[in-house]
C-alpha atoms as a PDB file:
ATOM      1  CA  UNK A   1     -41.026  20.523  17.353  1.00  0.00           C
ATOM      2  CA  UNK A   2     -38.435  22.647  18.553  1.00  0.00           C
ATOM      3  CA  UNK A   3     -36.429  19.416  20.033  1.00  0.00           C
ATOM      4  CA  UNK A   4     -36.929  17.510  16.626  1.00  0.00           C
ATOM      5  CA  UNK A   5     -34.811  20.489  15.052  1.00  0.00           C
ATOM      6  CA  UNK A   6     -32.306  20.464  17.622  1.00  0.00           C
ATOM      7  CA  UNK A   7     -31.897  16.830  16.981  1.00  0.00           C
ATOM      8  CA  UNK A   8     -31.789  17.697  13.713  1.00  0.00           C
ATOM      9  CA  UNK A   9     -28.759  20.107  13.860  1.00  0.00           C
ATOM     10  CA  UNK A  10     -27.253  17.944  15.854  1.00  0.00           C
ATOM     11  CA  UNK A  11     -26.957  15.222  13.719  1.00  0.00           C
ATOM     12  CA  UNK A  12     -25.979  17.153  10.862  1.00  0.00           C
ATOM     13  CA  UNK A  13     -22.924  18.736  12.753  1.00  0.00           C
ATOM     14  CA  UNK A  14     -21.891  15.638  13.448  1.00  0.00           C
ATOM     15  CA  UNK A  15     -22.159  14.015   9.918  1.00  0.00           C
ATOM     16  CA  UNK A  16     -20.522  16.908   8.642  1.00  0.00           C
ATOM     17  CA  UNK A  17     -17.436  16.681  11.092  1.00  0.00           C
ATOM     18  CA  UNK A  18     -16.964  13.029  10.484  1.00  0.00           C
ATOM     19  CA  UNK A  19     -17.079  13.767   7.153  1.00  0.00           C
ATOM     20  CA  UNK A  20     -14.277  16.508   7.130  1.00  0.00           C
ATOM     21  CA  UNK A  21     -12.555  14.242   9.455  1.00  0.00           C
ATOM     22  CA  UNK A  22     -12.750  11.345   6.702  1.00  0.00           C
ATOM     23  CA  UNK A  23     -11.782  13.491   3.543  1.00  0.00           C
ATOM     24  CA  UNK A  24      -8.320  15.093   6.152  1.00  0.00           C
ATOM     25  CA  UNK A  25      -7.446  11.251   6.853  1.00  0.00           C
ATOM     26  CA  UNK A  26      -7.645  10.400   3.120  1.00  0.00           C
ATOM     27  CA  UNK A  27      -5.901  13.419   1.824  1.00  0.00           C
ATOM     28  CA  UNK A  28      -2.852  12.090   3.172  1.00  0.00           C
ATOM     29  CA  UNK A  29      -2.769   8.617   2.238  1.00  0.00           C
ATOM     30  CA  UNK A  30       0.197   7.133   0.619  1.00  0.00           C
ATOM     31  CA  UNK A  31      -1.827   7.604  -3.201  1.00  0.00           C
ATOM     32  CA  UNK A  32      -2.470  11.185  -2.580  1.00  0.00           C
ATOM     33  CA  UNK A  33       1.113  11.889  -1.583  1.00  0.00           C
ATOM     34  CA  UNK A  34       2.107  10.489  -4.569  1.00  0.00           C
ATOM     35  CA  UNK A  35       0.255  12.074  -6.753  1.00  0.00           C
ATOM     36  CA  UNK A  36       1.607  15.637  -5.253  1.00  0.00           C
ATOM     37  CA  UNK A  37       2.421  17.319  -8.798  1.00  0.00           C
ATOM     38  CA  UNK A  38       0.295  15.170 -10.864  1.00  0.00           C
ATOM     39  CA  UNK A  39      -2.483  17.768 -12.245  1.00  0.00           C
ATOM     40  CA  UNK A  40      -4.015  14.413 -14.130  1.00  0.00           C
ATOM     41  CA  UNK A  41      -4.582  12.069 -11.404  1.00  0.00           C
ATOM     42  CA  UNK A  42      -7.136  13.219  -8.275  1.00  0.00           C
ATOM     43  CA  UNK A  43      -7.217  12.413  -5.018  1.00  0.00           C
ATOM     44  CA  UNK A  44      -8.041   8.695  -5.086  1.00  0.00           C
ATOM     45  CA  UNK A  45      -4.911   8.057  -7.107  1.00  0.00           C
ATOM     46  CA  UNK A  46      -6.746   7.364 -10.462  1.00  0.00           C
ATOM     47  CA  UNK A  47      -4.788   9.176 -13.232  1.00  0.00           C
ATOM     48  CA  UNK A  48      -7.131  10.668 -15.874  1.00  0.00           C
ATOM     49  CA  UNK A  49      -5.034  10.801 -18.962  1.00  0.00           C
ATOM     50  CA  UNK A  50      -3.008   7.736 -20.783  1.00  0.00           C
ATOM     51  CA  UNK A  51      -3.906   5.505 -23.016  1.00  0.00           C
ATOM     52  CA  UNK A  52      -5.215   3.136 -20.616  1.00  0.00           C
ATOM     53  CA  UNK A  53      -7.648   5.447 -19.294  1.00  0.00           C
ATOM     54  CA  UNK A  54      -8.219   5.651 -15.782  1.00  0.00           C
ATOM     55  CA  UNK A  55      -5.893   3.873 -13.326  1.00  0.00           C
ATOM     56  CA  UNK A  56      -4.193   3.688 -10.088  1.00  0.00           C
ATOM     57  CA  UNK A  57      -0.971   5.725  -9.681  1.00  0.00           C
ATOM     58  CA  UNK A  58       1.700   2.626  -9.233  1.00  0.00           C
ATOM     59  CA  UNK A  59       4.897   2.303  -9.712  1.00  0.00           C
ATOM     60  CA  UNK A  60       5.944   0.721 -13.192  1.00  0.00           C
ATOM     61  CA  UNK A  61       9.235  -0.671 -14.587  1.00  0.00           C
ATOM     62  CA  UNK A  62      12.395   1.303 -14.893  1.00  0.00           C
ATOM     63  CA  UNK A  63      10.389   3.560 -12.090  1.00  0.00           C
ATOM     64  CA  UNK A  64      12.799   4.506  -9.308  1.00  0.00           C
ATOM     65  CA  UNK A  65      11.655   3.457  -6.320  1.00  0.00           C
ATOM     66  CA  UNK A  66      14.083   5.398  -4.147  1.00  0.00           C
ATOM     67  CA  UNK A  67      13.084   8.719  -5.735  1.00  0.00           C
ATOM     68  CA  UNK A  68       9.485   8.312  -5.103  1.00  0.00           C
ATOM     69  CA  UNK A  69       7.388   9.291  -2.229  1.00  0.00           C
ATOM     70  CA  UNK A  70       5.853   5.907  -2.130  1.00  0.00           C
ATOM     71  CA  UNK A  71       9.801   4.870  -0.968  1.00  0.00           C
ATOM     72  CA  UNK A  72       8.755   6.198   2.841  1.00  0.00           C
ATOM     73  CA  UNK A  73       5.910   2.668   2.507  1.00  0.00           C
ATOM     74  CA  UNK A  74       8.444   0.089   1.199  1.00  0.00           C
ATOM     75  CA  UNK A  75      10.053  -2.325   3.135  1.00  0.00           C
ATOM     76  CA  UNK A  76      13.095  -4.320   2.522  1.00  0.00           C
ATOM     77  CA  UNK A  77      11.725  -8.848   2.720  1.00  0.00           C
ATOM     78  CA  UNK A  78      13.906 -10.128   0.636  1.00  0.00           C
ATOM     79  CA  UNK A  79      17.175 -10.658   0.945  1.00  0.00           C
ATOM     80  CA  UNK A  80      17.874 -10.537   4.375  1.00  0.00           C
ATOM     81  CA  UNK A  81      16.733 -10.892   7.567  1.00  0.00           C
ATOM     82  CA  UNK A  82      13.161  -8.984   7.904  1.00  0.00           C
ATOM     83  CA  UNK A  83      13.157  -5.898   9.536  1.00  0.00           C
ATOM     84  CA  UNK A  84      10.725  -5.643  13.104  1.00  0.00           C
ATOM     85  CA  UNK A  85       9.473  -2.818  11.085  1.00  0.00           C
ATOM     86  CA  UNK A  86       8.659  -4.859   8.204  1.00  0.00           C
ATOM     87  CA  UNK A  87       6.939  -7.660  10.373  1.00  0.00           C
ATOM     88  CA  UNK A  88       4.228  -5.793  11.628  1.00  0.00           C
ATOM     89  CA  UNK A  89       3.689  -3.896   8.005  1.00  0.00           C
ATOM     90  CA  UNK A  90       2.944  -7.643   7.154  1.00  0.00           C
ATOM     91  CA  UNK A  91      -0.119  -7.952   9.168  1.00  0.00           C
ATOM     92  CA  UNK A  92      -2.588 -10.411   7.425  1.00  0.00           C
ATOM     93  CA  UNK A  93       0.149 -12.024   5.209  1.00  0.00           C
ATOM     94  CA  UNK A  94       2.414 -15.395   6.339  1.00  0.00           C
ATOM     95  CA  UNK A  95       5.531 -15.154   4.113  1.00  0.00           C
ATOM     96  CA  UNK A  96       7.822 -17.762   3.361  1.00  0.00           C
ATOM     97  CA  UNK A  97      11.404 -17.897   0.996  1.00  0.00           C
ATOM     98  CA  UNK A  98      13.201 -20.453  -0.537  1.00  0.00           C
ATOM     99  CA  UNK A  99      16.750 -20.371  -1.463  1.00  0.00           C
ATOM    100  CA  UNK A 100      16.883 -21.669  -4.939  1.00  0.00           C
ATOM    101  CA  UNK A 101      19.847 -23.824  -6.932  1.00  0.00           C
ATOM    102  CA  UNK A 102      20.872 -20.884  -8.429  1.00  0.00           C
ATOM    103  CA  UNK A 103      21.246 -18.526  -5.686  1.00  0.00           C
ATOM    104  CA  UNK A 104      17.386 -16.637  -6.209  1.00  0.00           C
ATOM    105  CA  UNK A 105      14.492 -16.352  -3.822  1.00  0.00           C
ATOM    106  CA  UNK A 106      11.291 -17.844  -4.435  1.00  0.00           C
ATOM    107  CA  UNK A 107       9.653 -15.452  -2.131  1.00  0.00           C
ATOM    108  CA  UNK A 108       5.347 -16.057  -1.170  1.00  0.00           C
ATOM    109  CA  UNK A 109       3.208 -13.714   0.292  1.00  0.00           C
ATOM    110  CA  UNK A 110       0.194 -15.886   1.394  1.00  0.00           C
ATOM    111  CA  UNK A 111      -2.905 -13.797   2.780  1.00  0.00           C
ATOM    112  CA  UNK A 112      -4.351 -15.299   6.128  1.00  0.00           C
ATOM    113  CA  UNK A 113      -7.670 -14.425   4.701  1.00  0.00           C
ATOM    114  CA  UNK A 114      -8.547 -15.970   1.839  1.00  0.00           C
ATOM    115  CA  UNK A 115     -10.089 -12.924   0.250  1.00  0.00           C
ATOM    116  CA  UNK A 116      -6.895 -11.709  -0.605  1.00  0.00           C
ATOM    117  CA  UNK A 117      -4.382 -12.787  -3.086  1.00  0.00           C
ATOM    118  CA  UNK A 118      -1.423 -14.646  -2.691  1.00  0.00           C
ATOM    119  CA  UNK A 119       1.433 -13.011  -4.166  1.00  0.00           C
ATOM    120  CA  UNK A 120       4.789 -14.888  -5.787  1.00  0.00           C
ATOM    121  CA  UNK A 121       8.566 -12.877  -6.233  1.00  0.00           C
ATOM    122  CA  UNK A 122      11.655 -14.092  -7.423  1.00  0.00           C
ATOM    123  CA  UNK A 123      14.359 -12.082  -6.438  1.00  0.00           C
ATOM    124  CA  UNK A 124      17.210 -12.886  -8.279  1.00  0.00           C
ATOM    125  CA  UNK A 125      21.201 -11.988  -7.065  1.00  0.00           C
ATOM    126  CA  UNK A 126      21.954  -8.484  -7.086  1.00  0.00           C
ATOM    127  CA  UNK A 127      17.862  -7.572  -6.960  1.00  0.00           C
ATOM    128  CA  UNK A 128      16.160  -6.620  -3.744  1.00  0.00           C
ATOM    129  CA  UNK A 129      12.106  -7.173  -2.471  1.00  0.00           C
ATOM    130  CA  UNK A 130      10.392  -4.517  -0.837  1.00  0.00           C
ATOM    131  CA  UNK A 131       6.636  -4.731   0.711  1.00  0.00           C
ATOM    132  CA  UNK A 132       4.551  -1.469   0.484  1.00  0.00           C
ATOM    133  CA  UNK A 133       2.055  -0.855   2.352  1.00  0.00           C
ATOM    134  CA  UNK A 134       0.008   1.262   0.965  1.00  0.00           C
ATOM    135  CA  UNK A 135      -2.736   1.942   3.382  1.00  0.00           C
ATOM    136  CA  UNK A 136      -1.085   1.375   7.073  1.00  0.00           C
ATOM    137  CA  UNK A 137      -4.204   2.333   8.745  1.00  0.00           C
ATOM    138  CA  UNK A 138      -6.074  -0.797   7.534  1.00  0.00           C
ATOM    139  CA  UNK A 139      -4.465  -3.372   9.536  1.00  0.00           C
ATOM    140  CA  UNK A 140      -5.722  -4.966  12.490  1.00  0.00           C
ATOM    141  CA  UNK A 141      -2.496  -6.329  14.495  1.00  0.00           C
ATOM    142  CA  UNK A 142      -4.198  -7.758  17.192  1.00  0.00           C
ATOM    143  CA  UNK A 143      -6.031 -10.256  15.002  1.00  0.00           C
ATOM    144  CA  UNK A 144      -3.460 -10.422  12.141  1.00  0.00           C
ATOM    145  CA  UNK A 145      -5.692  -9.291   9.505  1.00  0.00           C
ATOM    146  CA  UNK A 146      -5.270  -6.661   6.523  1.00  0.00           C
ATOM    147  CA  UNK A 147      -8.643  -5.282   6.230  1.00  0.00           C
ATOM    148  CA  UNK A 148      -8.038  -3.543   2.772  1.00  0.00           C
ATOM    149  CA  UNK A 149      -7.774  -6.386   0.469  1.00  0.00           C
ATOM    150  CA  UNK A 150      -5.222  -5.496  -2.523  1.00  0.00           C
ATOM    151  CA  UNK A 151      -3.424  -2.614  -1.842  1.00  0.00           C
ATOM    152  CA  UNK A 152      -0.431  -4.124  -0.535  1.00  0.00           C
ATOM    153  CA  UNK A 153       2.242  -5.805  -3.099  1.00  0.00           C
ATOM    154  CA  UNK A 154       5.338  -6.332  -3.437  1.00  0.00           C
ATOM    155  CA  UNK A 155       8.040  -4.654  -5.661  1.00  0.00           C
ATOM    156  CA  UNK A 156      11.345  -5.970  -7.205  1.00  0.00           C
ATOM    157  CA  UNK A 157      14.290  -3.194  -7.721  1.00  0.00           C
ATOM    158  CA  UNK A 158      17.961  -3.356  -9.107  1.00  0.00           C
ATOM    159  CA  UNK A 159      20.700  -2.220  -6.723  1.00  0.00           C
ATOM    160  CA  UNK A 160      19.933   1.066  -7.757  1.00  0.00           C
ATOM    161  CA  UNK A 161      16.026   1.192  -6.566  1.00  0.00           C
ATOM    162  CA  UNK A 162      15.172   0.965 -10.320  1.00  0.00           C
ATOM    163  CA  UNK A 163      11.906  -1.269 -10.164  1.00  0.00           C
ATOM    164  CA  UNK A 164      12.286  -4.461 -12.649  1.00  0.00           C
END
């Protein structure tokens, strides 16, 4: 009897330390940092108030992106060359751009696993294309997967970081 209970203990140190562990990795996430402020939106990023109801915190049009927090997760895909940096925050997605006729991108973010969506930009002259990745911690380089299906999109600004 007296081992059972040790067990016992044991096991629920454990859970609870891997559950304080979980909740200190997750309080820092990308959505939580943004939120910093925001007394309507808790930790998982949903905002409580609005008259859509519940919903993720995202950025939104005529948003600046280089004022927010979320600015530390973007990286620059479009136009340019791609960043090393920006490479391996596209684990799990191929990406290809095409020049168009009248100087835009056609820029497509195709996920290696089809679970994921395949996302379509045009960035158009004088715009610029940044990937965030939202939850860095989900990828798995070594296989080229993004386990986290979803979270990661891409975001069109003006020369001024004002999202379009």
């Amino acid at each position: 009897m007296n081992k059972n209970l040790l067990i016992g203990i044991l096991v629920s140190v454990v859970v609870l330390e891997s559950g304080y562990l979980l909740y200190r990795h997750f309080a820092k996430s990308p959505i939580a940092m943004v939120n910093q402020g925001r007394p309507n939106a808790d930790a998982s990023g949903v905002r409580k108030d609005g008259p859509q109801g519940a919903r993720p915190a995202m950025l939104r049009k005529g948003d600046s992106l280089s004022a927010s927090p979320i600015k530390q997760f973007a990286y620059q895909i479009a136009p340019g060359t791609i960043s090393d940096a920006a490479k391996q925050k596209l684990t799990g997605f191929a990406i290809t751009s095409i020049t168009n006729p009248d100087g835009s991108i056609s820029v497509s973010l195709t996920p290696k696993d089809s679970e994921d969506q395949h996302q379509q930009y045009t960035v158009k002259t004088g715009q610029v294309l940044y990937f965030i990745e939202q939850t860095p911690m989900d990828d798995k380089a070594d296989s080229d997967r993004d386990l986290n299906y979803r979270d990661d999109y891409g975001i069109i600004t003006d020369a001024n970081g004002i999202v379009q």
